[in-house]
PDB file of N, CA and C in Angstrom:
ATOM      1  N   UNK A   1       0.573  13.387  12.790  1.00  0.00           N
ATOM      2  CA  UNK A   1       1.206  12.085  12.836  1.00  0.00           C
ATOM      3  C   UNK A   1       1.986  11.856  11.550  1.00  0.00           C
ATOM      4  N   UNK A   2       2.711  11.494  11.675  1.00  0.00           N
ATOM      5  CA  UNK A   2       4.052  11.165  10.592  1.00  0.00           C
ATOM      6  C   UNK A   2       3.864  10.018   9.835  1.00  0.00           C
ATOM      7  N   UNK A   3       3.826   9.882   9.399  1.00  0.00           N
ATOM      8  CA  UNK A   3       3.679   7.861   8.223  1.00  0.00           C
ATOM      9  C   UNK A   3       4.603   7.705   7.493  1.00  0.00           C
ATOM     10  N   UNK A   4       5.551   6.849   7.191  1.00  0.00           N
ATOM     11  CA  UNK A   4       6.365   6.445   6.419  1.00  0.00           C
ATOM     12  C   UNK A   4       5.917   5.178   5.218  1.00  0.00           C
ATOM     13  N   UNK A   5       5.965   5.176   3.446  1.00  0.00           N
ATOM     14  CA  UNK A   5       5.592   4.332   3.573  1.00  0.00           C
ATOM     15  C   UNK A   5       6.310   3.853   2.733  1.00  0.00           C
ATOM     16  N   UNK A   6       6.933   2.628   2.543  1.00  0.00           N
ATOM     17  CA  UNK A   6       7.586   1.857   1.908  1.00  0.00           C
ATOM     18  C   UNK A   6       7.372   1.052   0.830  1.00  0.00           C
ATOM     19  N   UNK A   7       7.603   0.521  -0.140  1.00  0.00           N
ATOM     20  CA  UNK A   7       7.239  -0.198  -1.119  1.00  0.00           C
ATOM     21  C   UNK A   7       8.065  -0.800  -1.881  1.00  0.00           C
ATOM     22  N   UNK A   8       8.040  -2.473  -1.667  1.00  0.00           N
ATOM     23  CA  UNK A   8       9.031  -3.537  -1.635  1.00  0.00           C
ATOM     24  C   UNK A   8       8.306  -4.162  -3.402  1.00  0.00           C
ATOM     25  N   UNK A   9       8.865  -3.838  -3.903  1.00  0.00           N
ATOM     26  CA  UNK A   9       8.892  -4.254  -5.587  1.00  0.00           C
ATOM     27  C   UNK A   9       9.784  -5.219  -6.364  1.00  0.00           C
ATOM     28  N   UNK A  10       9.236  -6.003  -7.260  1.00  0.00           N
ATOM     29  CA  UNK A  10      10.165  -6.369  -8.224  1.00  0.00           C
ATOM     30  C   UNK A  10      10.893  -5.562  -9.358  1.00  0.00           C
ATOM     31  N   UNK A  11      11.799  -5.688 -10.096  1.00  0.00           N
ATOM     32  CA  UNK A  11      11.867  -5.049 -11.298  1.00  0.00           C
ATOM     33  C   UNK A  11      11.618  -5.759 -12.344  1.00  0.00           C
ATOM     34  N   UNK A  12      10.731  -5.410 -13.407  1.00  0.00           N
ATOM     35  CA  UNK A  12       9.716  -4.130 -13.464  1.00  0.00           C
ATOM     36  C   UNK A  12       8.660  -4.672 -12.669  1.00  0.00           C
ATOM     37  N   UNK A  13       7.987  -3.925 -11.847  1.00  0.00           N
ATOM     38  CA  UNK A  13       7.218  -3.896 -11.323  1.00  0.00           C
ATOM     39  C   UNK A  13       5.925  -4.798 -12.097  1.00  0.00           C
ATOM     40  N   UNK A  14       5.063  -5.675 -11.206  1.00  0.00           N
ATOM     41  CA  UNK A  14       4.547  -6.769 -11.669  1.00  0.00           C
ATOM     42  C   UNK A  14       2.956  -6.140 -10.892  1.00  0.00           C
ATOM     43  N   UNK A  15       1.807  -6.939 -10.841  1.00  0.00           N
ATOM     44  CA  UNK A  15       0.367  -6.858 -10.782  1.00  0.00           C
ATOM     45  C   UNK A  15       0.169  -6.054  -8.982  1.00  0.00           C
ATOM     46  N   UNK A  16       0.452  -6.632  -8.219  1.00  0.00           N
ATOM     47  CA  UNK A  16       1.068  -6.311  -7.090  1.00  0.00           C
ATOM     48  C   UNK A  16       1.628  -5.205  -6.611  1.00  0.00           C
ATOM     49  N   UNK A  17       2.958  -5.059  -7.109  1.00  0.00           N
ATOM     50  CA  UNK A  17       3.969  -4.374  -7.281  1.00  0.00           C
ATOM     51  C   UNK A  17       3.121  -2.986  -7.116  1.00  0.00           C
ATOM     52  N   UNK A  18       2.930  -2.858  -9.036  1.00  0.00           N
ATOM     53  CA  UNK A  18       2.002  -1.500  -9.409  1.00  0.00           C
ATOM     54  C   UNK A  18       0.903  -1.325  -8.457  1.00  0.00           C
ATOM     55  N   UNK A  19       0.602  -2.318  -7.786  1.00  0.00           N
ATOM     56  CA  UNK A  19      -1.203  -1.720  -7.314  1.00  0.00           C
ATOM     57  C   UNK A  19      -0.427  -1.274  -5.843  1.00  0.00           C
ATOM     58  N   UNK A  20       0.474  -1.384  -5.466  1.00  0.00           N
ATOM     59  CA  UNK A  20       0.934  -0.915  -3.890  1.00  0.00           C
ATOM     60  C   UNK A  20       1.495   0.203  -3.905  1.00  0.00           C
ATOM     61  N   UNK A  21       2.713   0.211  -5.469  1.00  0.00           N
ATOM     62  CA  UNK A  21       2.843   1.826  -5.411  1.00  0.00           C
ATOM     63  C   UNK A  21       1.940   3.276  -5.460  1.00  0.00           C
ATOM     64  N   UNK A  22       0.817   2.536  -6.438  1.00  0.00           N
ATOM     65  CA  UNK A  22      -0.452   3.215  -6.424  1.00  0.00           C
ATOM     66  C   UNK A  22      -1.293   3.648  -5.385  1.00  0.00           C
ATOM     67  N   UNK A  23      -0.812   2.684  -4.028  1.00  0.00           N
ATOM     68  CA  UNK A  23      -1.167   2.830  -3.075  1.00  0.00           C
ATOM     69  C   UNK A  23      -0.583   3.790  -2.466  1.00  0.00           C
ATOM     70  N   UNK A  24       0.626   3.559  -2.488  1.00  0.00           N
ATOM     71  CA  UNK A  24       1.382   4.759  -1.771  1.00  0.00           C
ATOM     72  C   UNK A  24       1.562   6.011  -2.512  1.00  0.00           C
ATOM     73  N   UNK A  25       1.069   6.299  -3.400  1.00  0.00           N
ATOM     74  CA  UNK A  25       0.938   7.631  -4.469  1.00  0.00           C
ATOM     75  C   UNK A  25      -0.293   8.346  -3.701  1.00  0.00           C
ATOM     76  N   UNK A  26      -0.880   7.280  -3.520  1.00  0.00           N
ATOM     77  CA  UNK A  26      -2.242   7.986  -2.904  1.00  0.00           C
ATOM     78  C   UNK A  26      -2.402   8.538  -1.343  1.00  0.00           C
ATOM     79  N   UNK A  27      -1.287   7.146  -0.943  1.00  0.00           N
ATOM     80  CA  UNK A  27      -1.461   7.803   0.630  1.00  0.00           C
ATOM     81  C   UNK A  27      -0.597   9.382   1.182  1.00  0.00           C
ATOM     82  N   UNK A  28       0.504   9.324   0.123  1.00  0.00           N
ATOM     83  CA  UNK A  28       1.829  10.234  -0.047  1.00  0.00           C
ATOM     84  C   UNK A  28       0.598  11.921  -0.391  1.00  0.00           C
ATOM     85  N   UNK A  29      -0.074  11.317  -0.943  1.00  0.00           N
ATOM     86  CA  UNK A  29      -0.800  12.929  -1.409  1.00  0.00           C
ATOM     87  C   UNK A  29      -1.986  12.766  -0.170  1.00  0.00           C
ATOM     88  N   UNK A  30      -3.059  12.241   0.015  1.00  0.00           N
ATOM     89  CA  UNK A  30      -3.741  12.266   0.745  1.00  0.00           C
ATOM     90  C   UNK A  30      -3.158  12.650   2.301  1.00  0.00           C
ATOM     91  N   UNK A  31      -2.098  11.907   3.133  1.00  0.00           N
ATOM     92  CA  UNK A  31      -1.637  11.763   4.125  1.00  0.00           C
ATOM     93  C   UNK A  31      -0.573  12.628   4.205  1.00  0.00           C
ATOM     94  N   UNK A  32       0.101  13.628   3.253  1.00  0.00           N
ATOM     95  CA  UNK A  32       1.267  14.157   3.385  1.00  0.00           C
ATOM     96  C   UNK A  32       2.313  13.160   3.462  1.00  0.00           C
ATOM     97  N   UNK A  33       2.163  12.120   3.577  1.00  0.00           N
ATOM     98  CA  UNK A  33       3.416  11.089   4.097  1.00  0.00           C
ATOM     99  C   UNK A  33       4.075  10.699   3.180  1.00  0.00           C
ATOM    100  N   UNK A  34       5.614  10.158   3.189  1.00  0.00           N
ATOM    101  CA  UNK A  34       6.687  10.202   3.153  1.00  0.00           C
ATOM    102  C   UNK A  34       7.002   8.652   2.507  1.00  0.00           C
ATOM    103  N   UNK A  35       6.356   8.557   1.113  1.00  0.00           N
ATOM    104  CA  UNK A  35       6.404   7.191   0.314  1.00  0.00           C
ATOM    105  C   UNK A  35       8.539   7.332  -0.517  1.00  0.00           C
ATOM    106  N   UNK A  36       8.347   5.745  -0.500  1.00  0.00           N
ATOM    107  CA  UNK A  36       9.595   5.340  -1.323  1.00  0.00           C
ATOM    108  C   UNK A  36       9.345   4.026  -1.467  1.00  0.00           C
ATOM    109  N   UNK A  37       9.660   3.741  -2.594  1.00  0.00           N
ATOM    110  CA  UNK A  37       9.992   2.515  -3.752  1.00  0.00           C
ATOM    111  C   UNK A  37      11.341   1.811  -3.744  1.00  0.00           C
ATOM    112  N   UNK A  38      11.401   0.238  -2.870  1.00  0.00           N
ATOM    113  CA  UNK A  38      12.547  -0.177  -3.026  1.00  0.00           C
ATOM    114  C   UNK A  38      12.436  -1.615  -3.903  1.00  0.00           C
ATOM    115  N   UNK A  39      13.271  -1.700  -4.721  1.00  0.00           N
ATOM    116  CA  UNK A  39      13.350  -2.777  -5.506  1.00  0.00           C
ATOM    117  C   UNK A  39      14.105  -3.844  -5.095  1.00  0.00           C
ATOM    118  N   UNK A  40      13.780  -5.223  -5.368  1.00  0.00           N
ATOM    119  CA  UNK A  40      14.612  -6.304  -4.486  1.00  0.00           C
ATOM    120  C   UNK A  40      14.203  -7.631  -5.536  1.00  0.00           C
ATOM    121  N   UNK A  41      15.156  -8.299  -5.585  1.00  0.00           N
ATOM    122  CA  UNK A  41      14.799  -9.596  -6.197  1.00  0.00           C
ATOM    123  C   UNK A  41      14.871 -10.667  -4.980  1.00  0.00           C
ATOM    124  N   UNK A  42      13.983 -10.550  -4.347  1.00  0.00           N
ATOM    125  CA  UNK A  42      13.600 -11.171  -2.890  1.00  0.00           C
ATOM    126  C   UNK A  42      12.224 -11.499  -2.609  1.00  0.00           C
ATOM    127  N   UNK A  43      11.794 -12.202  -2.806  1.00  0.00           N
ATOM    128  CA  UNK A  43      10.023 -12.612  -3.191  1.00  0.00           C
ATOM    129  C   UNK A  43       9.687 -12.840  -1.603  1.00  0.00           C
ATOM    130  N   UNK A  44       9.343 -12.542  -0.818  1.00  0.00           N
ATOM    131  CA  UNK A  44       8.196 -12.499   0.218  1.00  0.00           C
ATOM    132  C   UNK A  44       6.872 -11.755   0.741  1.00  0.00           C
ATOM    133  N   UNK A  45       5.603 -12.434   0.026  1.00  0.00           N
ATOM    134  CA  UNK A  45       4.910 -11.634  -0.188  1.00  0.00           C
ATOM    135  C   UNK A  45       4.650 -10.886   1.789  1.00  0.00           C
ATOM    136  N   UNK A  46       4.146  -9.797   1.988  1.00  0.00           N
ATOM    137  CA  UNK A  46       4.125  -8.902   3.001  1.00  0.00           C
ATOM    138  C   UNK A  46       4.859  -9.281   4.171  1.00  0.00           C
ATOM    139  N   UNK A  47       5.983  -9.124   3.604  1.00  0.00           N
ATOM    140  CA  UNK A  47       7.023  -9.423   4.369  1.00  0.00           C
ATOM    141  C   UNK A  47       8.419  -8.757   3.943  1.00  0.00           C
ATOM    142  N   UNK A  48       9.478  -8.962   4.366  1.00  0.00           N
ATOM    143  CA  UNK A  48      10.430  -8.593   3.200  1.00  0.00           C
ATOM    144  C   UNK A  48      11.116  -8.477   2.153  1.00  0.00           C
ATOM    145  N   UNK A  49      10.710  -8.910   1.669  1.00  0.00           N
ATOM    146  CA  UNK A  49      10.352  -8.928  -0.278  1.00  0.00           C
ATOM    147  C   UNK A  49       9.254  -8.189  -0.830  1.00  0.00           C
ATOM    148  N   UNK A  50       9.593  -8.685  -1.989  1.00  0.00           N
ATOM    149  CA  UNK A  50       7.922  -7.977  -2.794  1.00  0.00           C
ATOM    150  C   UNK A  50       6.927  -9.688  -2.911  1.00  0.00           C
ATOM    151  N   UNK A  51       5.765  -8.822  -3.176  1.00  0.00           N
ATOM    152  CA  UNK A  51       5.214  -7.339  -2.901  1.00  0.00           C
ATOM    153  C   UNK A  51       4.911  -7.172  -1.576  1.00  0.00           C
ATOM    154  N   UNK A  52       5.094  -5.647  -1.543  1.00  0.00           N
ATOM    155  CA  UNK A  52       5.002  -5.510   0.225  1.00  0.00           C
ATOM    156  C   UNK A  52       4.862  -4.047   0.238  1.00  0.00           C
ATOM    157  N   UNK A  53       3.933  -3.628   1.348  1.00  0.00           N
ATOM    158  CA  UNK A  53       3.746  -2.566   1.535  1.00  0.00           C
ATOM    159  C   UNK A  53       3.840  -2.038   2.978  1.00  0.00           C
ATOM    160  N   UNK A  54       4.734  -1.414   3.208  1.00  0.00           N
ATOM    161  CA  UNK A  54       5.350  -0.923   5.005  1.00  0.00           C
ATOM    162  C   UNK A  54       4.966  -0.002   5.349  1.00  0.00           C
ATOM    163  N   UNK A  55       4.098   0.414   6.187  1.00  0.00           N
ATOM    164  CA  UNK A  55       3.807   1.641   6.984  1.00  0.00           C
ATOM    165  C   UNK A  55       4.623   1.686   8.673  1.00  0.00           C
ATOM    166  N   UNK A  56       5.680   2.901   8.216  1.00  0.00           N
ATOM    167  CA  UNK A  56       6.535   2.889   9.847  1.00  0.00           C
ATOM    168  C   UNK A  56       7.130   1.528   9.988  1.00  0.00           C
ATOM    169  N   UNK A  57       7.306   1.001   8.858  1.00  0.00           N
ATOM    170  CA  UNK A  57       8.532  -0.221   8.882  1.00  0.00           C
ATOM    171  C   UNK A  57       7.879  -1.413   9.328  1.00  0.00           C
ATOM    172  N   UNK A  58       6.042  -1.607   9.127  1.00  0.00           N
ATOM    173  CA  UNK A  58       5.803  -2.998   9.779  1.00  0.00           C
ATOM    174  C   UNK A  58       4.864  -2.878   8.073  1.00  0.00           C
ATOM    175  N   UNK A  59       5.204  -4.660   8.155  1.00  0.00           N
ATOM    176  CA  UNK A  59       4.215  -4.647   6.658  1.00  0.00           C
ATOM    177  C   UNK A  59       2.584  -5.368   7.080  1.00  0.00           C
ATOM    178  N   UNK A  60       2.042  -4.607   6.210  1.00  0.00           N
ATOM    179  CA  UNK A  60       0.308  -4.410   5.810  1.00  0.00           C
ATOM    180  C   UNK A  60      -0.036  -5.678   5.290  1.00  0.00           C
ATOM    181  N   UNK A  61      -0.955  -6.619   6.285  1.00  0.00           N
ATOM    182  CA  UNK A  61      -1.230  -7.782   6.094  1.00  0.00           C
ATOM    183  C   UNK A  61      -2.152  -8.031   5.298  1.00  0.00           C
ATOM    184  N   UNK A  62      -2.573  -8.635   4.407  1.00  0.00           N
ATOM    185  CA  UNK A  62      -3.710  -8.388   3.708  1.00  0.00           C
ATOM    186  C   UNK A  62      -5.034  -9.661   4.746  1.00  0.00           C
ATOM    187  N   UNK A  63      -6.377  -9.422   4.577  1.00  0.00           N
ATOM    188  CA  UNK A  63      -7.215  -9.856   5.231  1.00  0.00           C
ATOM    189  C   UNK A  63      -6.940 -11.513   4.896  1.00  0.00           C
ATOM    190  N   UNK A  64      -7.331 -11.483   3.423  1.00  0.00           N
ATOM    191  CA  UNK A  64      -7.268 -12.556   2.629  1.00  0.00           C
ATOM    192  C   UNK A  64      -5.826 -13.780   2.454  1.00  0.00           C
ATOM    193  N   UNK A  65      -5.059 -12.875   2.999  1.00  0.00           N
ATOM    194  CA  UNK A  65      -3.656 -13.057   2.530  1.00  0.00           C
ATOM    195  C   UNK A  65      -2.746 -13.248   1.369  1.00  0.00           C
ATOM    196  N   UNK A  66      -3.835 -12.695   0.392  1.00  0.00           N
ATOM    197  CA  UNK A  66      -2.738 -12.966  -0.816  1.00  0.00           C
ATOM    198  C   UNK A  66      -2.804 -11.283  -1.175  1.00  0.00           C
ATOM    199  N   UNK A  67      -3.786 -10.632  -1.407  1.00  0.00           N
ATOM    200  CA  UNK A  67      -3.518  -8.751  -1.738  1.00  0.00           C
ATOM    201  C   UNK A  67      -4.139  -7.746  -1.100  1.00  0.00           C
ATOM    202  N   UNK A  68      -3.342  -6.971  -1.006  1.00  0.00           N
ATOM    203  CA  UNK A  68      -3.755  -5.805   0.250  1.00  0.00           C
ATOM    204  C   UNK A  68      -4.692  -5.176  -0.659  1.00  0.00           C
ATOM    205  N   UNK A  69      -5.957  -4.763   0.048  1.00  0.00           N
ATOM    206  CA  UNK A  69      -7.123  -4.600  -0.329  1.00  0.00           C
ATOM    207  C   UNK A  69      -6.707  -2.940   0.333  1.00  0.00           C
ATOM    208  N   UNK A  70      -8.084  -1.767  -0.326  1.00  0.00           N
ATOM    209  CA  UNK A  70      -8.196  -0.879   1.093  1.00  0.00           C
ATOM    210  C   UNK A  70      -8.397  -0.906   2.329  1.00  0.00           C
ATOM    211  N   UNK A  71      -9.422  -1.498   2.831  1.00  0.00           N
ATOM    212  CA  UNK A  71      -9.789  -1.486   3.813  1.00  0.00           C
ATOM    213  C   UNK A  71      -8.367  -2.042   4.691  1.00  0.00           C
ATOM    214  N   UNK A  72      -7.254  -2.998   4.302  1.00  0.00           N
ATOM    215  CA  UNK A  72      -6.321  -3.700   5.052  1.00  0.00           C
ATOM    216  C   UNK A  72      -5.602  -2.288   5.229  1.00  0.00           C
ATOM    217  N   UNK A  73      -5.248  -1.668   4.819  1.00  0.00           N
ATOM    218  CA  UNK A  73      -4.340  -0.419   4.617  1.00  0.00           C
ATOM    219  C   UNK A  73      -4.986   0.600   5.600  1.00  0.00           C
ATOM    220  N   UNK A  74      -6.551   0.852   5.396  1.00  0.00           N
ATOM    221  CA  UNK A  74      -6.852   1.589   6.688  1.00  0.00           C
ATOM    222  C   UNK A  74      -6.806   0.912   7.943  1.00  0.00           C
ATOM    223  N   UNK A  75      -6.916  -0.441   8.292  1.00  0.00           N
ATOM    224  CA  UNK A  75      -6.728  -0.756   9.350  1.00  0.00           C
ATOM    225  C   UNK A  75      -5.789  -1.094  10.004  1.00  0.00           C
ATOM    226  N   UNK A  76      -3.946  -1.123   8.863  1.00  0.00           N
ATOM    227  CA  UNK A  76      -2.575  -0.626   9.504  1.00  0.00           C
ATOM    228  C   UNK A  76      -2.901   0.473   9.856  1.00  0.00           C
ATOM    229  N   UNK A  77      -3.389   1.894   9.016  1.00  0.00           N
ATOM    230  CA  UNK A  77      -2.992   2.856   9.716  1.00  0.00           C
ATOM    231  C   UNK A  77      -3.442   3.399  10.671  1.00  0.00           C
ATOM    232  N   UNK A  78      -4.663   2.672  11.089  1.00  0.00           N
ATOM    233  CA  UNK A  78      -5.234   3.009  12.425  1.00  0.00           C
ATOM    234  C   UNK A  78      -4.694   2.203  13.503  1.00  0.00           C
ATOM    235  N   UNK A  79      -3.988   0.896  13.106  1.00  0.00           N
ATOM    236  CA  UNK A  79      -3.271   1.114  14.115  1.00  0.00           C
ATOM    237  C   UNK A  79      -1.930   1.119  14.809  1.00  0.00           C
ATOM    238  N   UNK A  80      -1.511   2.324  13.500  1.00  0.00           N
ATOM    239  CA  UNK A  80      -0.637   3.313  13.697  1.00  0.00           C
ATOM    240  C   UNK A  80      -0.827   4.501  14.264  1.00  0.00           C
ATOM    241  N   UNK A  81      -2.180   4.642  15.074  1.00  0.00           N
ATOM    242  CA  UNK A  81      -2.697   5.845  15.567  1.00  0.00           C
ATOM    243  C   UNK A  81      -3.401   6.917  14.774  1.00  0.00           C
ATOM    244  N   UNK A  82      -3.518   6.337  13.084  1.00  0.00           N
ATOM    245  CA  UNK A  82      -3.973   7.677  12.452  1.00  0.00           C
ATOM    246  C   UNK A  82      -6.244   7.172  12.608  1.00  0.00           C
ATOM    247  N   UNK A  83      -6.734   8.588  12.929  1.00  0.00           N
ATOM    248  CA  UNK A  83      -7.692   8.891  13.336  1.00  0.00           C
ATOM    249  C   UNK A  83      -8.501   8.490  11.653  1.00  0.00           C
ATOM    250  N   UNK A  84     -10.032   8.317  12.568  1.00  0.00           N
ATOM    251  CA  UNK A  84     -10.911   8.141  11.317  1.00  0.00           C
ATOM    252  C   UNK A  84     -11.230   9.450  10.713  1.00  0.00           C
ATOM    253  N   UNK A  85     -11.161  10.447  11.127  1.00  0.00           N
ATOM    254  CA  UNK A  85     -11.106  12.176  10.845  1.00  0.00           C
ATOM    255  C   UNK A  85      -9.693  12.226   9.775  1.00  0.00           C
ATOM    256  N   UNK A  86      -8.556  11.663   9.952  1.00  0.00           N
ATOM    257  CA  UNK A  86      -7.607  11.836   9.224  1.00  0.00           C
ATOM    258  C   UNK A  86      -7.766  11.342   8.029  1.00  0.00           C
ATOM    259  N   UNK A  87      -8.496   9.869   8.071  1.00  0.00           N
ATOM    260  CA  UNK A  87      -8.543   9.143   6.817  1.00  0.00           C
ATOM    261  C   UNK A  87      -9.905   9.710   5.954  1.00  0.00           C
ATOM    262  N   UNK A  88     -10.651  10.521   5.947  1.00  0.00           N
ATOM    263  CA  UNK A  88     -11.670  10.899   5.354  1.00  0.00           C
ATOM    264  C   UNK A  88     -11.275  11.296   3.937  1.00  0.00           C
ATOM    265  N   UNK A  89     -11.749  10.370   3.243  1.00  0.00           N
ATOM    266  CA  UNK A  89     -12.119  10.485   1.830  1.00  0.00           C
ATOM    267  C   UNK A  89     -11.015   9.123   1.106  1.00  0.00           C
ATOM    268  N   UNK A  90     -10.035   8.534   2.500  1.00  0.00           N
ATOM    269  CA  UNK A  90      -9.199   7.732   1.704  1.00  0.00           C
ATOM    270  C   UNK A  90      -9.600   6.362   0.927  1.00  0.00           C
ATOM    271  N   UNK A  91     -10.655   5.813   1.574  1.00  0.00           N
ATOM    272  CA  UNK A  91     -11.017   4.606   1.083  1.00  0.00           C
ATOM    273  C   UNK A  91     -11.073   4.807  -0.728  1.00  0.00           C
ATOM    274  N   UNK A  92     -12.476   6.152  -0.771  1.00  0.00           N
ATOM    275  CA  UNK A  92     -12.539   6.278  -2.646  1.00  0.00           C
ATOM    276  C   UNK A  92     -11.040   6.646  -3.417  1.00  0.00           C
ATOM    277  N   UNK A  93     -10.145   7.295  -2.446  1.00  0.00           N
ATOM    278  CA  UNK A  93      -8.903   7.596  -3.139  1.00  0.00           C
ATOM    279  C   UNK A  93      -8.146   6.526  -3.492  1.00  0.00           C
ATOM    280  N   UNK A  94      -8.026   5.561  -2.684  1.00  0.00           N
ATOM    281  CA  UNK A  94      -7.563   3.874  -2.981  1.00  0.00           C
ATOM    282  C   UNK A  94      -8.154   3.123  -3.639  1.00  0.00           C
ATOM    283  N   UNK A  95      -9.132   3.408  -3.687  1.00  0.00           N
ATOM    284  CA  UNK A  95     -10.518   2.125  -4.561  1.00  0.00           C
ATOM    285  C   UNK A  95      -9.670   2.487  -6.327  1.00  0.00           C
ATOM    286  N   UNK A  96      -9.114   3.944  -6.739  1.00  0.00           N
ATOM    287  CA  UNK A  96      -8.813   3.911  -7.969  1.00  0.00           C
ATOM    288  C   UNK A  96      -7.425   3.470  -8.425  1.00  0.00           C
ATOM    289  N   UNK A  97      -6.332   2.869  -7.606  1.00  0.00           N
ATOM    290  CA  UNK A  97      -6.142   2.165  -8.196  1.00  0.00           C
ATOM    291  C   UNK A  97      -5.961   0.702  -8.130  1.00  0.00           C
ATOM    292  N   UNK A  98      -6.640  -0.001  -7.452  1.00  0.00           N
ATOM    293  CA  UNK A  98      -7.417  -0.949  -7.325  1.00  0.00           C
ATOM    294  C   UNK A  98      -8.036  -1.255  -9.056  1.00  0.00           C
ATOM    295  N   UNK A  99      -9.072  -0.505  -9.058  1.00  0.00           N
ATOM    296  CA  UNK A  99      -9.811  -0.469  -9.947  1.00  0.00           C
ATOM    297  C   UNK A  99      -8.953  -0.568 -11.583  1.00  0.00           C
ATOM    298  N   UNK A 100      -7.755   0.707 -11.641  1.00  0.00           N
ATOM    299  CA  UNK A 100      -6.680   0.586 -12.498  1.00  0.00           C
ATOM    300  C   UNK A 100      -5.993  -0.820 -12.824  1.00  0.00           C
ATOM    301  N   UNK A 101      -5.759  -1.744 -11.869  1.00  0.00           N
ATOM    302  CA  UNK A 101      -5.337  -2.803 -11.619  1.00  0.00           C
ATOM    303  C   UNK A 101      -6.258  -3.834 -12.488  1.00  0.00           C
ATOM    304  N   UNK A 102      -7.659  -3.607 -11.709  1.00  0.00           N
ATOM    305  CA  UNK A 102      -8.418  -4.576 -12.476  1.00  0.00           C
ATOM    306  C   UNK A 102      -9.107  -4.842 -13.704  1.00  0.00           C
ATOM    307  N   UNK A 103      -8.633  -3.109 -13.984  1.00  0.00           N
ATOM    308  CA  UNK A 103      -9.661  -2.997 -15.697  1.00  0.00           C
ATOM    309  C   UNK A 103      -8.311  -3.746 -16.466  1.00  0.00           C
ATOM    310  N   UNK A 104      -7.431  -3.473 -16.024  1.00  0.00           N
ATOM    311  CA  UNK A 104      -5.696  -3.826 -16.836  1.00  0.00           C
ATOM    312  C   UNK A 104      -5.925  -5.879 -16.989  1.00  0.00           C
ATOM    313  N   UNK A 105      -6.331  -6.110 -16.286  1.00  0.00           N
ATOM    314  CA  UNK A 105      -6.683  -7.731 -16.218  1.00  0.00           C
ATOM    315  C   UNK A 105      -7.534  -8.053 -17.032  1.00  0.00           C
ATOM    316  N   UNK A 106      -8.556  -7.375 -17.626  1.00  0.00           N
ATOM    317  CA  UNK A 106      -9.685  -7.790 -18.437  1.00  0.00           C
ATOM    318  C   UNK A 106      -9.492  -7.566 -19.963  1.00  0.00           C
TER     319      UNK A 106
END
């Protein structure tokens, strides 16, 4: 299965921003898939602006609605068709930079 993933940023990249590209660094190596970074001075959060994170061109809702967590990200891509066999090991691969994000706050 193919994944595309997109990433709707400010310049320079802000709290958000960084933690989605991080996201897609991870999914790009984990998933083989096919990440890019677009910059926009267009503020809509998961939507078309930043911050925003697109898998196959639909954006990743967060549960909470203010930041895409892991678990929101595995449950776009499942249902984008990718299998729980595919995602094995992704949750701990995302939790770091999450984690990067939050030690940077303290």
């Amino acid at each position: 299965m193919s994944i595309e993933i997109r990433v709707i940023s400010q310049r320079p990249p802000g709290g958000r921003c960084t933690l989605y590209a991080g996201y897609a660094d991870v999914l790009e190596r984990h998933l083989e898939a096919r990440a890019e970074l677009v910059f926009t001075t267009t503020r809509d959060a998961h939507g078309e602006g930043f911050p925003s994170l697109r898998l196959n061109g639909a954006a990743v809702q967060p549960e909470d609605g203010v930041i895409l967590m892991p678990a929101d990200i595995l449950a776009g891509l499942k249902s984008h068709g990718m299998t729980e066999e595919a995602m094995l090991g992704l949750v701990e691969a995302l939790e770091a930079p999450l984690e990067r994000m939050l030690e940077s706050e303290e």
